[in-house]
PDB file of N, CA and C in Angstrom:
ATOM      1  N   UNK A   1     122.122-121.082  99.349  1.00  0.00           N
ATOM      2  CA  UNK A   1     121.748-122.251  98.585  1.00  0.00           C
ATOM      3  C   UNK A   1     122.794-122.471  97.491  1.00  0.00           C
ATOM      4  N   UNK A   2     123.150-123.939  97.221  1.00  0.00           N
ATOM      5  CA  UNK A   2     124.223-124.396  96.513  1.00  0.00           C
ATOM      6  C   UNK A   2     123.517-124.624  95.216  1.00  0.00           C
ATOM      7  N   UNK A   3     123.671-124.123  94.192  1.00  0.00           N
ATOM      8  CA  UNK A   3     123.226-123.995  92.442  1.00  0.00           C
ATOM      9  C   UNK A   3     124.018-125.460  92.147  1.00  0.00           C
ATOM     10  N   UNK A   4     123.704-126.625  92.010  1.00  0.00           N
ATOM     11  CA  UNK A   4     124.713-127.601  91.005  1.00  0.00           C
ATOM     12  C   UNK A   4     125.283-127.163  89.096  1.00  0.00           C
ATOM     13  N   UNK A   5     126.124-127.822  89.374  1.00  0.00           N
ATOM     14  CA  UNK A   5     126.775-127.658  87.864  1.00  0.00           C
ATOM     15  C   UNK A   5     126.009-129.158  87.467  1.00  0.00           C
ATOM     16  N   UNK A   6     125.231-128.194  85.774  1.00  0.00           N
ATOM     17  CA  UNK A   6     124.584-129.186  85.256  1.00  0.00           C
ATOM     18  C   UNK A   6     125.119-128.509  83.757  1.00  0.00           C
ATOM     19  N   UNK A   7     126.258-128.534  83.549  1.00  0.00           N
ATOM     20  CA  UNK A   7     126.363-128.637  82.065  1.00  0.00           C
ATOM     21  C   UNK A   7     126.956-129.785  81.658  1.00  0.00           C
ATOM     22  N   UNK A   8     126.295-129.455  80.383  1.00  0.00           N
ATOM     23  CA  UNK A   8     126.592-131.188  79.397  1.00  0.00           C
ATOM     24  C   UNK A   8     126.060-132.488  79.885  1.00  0.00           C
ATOM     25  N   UNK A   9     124.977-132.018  80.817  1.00  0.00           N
ATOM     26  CA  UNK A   9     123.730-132.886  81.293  1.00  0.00           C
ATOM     27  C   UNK A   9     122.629-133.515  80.714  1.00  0.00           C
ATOM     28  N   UNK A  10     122.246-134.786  80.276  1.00  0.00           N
ATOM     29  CA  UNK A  10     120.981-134.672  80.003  1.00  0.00           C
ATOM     30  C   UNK A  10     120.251-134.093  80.547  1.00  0.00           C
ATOM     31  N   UNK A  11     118.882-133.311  79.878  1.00  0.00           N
ATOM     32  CA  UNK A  11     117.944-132.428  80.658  1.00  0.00           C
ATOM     33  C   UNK A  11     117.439-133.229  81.457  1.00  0.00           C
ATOM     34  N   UNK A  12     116.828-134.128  81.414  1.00  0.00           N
ATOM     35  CA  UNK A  12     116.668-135.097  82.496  1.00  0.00           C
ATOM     36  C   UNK A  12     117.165-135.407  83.618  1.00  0.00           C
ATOM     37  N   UNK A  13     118.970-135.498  83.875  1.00  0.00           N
ATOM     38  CA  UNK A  13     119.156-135.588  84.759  1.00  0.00           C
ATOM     39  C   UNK A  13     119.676-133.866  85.300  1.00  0.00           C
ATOM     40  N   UNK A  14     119.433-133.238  84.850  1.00  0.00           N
ATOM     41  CA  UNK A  14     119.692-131.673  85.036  1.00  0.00           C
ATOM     42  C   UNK A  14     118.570-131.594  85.764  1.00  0.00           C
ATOM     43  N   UNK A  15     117.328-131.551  85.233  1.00  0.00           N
ATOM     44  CA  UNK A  15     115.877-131.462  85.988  1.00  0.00           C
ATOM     45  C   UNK A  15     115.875-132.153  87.476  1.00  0.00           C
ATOM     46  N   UNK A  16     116.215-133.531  87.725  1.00  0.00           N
ATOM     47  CA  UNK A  16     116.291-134.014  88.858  1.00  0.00           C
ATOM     48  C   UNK A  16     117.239-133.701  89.951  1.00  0.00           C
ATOM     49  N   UNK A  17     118.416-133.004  89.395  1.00  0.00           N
ATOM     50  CA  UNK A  17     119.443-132.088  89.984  1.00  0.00           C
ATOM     51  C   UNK A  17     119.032-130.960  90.600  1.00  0.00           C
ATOM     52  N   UNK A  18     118.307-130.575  89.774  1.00  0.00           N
ATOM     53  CA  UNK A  18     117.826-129.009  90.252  1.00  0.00           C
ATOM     54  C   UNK A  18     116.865-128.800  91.454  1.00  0.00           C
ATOM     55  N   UNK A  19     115.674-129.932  91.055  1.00  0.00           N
ATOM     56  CA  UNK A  19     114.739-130.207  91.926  1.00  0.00           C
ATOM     57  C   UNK A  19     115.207-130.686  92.673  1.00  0.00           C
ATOM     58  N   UNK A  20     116.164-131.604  93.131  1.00  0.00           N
ATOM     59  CA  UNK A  20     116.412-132.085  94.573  1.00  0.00           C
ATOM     60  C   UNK A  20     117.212-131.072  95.273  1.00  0.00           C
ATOM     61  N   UNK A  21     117.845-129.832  94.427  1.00  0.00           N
ATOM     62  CA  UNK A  21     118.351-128.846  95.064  1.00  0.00           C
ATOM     63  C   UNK A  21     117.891-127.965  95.840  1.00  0.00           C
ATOM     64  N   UNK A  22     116.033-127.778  95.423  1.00  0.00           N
ATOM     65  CA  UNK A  22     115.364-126.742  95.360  1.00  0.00           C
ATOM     66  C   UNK A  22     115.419-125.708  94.644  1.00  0.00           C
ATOM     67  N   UNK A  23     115.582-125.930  93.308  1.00  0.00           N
ATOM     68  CA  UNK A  23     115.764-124.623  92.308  1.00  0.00           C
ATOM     69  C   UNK A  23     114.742-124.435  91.484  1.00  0.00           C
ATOM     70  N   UNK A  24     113.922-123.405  91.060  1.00  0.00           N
ATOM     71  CA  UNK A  24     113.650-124.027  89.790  1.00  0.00           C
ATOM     72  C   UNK A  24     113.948-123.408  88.592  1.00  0.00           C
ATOM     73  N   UNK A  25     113.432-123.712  87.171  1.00  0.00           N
ATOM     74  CA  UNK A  25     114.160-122.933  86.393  1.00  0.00           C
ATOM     75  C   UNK A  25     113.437-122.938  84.640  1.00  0.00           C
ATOM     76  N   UNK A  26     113.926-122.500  83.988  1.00  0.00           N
ATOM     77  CA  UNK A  26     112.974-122.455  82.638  1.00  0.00           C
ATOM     78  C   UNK A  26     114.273-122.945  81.221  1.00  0.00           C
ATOM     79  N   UNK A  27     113.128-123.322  80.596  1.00  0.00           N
ATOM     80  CA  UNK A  27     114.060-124.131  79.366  1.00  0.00           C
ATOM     81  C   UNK A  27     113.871-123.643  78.270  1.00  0.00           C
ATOM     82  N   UNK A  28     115.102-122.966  77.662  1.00  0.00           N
ATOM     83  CA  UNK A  28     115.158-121.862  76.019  1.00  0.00           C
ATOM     84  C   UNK A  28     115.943-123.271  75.194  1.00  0.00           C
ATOM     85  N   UNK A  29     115.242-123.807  74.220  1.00  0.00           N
ATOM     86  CA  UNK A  29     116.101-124.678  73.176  1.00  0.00           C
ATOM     87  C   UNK A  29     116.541-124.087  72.046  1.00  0.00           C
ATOM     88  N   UNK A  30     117.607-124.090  71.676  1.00  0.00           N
ATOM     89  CA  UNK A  30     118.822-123.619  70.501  1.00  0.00           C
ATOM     90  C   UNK A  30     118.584-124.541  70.066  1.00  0.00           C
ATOM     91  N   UNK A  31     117.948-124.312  68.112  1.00  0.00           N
ATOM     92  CA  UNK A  31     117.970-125.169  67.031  1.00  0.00           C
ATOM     93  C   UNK A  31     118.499-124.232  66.189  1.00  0.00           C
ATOM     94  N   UNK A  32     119.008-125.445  65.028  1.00  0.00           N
ATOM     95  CA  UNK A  32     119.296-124.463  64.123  1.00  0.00           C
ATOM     96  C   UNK A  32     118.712-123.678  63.342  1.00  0.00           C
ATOM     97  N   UNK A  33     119.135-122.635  62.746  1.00  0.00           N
ATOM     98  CA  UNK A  33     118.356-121.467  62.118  1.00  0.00           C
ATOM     99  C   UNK A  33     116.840-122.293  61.385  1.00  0.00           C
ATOM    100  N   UNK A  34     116.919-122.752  60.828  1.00  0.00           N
ATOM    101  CA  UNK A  34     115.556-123.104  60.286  1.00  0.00           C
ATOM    102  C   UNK A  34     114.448-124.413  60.422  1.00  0.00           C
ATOM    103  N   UNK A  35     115.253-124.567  61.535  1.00  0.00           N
ATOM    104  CA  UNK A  35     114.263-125.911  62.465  1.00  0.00           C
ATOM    105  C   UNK A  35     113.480-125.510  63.394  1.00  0.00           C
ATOM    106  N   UNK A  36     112.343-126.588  63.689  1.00  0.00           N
ATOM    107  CA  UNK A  36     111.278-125.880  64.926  1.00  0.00           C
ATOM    108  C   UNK A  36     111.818-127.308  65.804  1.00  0.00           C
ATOM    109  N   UNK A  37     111.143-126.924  66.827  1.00  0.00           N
ATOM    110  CA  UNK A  37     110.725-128.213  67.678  1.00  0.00           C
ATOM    111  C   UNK A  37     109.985-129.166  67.177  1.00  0.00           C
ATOM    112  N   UNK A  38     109.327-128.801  66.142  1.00  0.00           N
ATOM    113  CA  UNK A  38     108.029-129.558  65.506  1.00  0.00           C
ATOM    114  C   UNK A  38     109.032-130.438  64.157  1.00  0.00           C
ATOM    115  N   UNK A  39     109.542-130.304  64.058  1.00  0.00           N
ATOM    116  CA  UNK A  39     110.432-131.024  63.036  1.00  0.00           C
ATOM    117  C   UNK A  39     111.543-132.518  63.858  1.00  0.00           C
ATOM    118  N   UNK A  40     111.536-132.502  65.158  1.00  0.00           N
ATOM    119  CA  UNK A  40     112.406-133.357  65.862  1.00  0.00           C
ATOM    120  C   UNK A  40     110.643-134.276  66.236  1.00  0.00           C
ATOM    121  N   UNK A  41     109.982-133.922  66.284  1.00  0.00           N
ATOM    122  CA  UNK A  41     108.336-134.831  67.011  1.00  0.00           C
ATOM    123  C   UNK A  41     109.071-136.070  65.746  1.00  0.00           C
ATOM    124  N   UNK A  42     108.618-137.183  67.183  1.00  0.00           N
ATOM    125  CA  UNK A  42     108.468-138.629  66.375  1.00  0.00           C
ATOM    126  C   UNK A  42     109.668-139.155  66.518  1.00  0.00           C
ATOM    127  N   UNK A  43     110.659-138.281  66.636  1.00  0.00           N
ATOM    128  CA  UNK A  43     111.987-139.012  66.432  1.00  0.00           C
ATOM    129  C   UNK A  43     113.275-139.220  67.466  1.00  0.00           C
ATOM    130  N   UNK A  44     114.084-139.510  68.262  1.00  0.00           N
ATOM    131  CA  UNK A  44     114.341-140.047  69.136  1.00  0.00           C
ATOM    132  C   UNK A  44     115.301-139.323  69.446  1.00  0.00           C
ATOM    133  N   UNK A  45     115.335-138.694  70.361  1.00  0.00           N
ATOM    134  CA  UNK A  45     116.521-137.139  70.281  1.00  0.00           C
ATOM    135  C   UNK A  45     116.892-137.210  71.870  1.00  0.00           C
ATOM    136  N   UNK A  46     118.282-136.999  72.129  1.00  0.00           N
ATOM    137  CA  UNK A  46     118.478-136.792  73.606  1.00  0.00           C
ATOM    138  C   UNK A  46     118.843-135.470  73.532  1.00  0.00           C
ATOM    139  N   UNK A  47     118.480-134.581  74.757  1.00  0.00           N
ATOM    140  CA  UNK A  47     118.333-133.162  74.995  1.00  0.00           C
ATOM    141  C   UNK A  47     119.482-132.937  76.145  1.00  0.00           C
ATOM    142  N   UNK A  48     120.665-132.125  75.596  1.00  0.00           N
ATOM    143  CA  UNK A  48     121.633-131.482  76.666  1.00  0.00           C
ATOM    144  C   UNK A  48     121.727-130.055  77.392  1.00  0.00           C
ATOM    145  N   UNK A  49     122.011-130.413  78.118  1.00  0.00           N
ATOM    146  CA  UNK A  49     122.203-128.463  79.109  1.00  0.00           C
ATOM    147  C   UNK A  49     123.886-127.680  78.039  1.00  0.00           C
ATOM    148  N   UNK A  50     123.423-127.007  77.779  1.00  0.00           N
ATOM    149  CA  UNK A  50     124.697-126.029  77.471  1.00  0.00           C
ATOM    150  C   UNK A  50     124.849-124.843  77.724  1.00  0.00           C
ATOM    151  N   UNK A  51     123.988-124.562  78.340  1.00  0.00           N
ATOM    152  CA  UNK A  51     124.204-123.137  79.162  1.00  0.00           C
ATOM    153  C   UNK A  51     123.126-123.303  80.334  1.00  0.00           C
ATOM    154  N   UNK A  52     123.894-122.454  81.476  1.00  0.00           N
ATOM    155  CA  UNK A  52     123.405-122.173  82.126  1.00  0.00           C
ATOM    156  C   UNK A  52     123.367-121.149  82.866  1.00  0.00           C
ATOM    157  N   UNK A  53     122.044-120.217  83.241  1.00  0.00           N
ATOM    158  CA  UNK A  53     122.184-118.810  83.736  1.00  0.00           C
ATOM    159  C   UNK A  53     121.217-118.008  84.828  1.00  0.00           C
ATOM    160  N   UNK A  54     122.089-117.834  86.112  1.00  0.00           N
ATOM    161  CA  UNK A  54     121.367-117.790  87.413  1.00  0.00           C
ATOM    162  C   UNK A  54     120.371-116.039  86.875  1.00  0.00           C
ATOM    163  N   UNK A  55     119.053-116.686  87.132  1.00  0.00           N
ATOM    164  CA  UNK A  55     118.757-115.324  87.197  1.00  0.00           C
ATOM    165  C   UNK A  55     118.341-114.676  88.551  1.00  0.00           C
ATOM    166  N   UNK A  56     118.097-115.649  89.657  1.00  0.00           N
ATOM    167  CA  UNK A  56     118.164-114.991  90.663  1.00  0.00           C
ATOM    168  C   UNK A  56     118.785-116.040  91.470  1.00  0.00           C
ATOM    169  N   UNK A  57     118.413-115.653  92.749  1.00  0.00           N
ATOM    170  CA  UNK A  57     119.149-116.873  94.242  1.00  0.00           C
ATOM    171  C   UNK A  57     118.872-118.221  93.737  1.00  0.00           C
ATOM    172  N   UNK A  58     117.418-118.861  93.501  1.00  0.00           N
ATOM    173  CA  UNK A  58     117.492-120.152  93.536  1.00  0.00           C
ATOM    174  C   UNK A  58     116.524-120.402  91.736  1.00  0.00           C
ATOM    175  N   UNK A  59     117.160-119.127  90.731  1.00  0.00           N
ATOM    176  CA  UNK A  59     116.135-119.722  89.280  1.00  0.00           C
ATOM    177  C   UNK A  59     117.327-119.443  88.420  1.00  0.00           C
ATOM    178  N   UNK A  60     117.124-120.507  87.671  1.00  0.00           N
ATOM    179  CA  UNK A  60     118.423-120.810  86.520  1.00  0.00           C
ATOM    180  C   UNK A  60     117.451-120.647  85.101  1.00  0.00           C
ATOM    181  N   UNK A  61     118.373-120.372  83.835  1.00  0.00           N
ATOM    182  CA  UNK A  61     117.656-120.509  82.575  1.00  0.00           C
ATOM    183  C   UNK A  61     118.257-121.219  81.795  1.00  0.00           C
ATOM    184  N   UNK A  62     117.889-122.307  81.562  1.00  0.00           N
ATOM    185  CA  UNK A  62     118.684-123.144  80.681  1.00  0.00           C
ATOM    186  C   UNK A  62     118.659-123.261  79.852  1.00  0.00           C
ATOM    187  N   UNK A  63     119.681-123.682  78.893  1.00  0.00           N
ATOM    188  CA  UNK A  63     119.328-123.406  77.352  1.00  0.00           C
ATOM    189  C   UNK A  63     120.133-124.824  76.685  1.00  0.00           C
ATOM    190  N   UNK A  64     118.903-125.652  75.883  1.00  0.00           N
ATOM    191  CA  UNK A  64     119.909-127.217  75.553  1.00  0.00           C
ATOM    192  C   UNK A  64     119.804-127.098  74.118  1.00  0.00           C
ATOM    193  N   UNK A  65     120.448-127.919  73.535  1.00  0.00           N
ATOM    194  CA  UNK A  65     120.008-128.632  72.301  1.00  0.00           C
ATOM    195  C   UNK A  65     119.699-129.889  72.447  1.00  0.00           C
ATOM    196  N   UNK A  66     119.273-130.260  70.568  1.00  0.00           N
ATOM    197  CA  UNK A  66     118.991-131.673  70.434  1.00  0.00           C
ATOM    198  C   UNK A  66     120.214-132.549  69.766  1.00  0.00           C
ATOM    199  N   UNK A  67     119.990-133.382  70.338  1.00  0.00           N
ATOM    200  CA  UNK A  67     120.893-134.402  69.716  1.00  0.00           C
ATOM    201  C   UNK A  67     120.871-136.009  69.191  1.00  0.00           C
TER     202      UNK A  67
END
């Protein structure tokens, strides 16, 4: 099975990449030191792939920020 290159992807179109690949995979978000997720709610943020890491044949762990 062929893994696509999804960096510097919106997660969005990373997600639809993956799934039409048959992969699936889990999402770790990098903020900065003293931000939550709960501090971006409400406000209009696009989410990128910047890493990506096979942990087995067909499961990746991705890790984005906000932007």
């Amino acid at each position: 099975m062929e893994i696509p290159q999804i960096l510097a992807l919106p997660l969005d179109e990373a997600v639809r990449r993956l799934e039409a690949a048959g992969c699936t995979y889990e999402v770790q978000t990098l903020l900065p030191p003293r931000a939550s997720e709960a501090d971006f709610e409400g406000r209009e943020v696009r989410r990128y792939v910047v890493r990506q890491q096979q942990l087995s044949a067909n499961r990746l762990a991705l890790t984005i920020v906000y932007r």
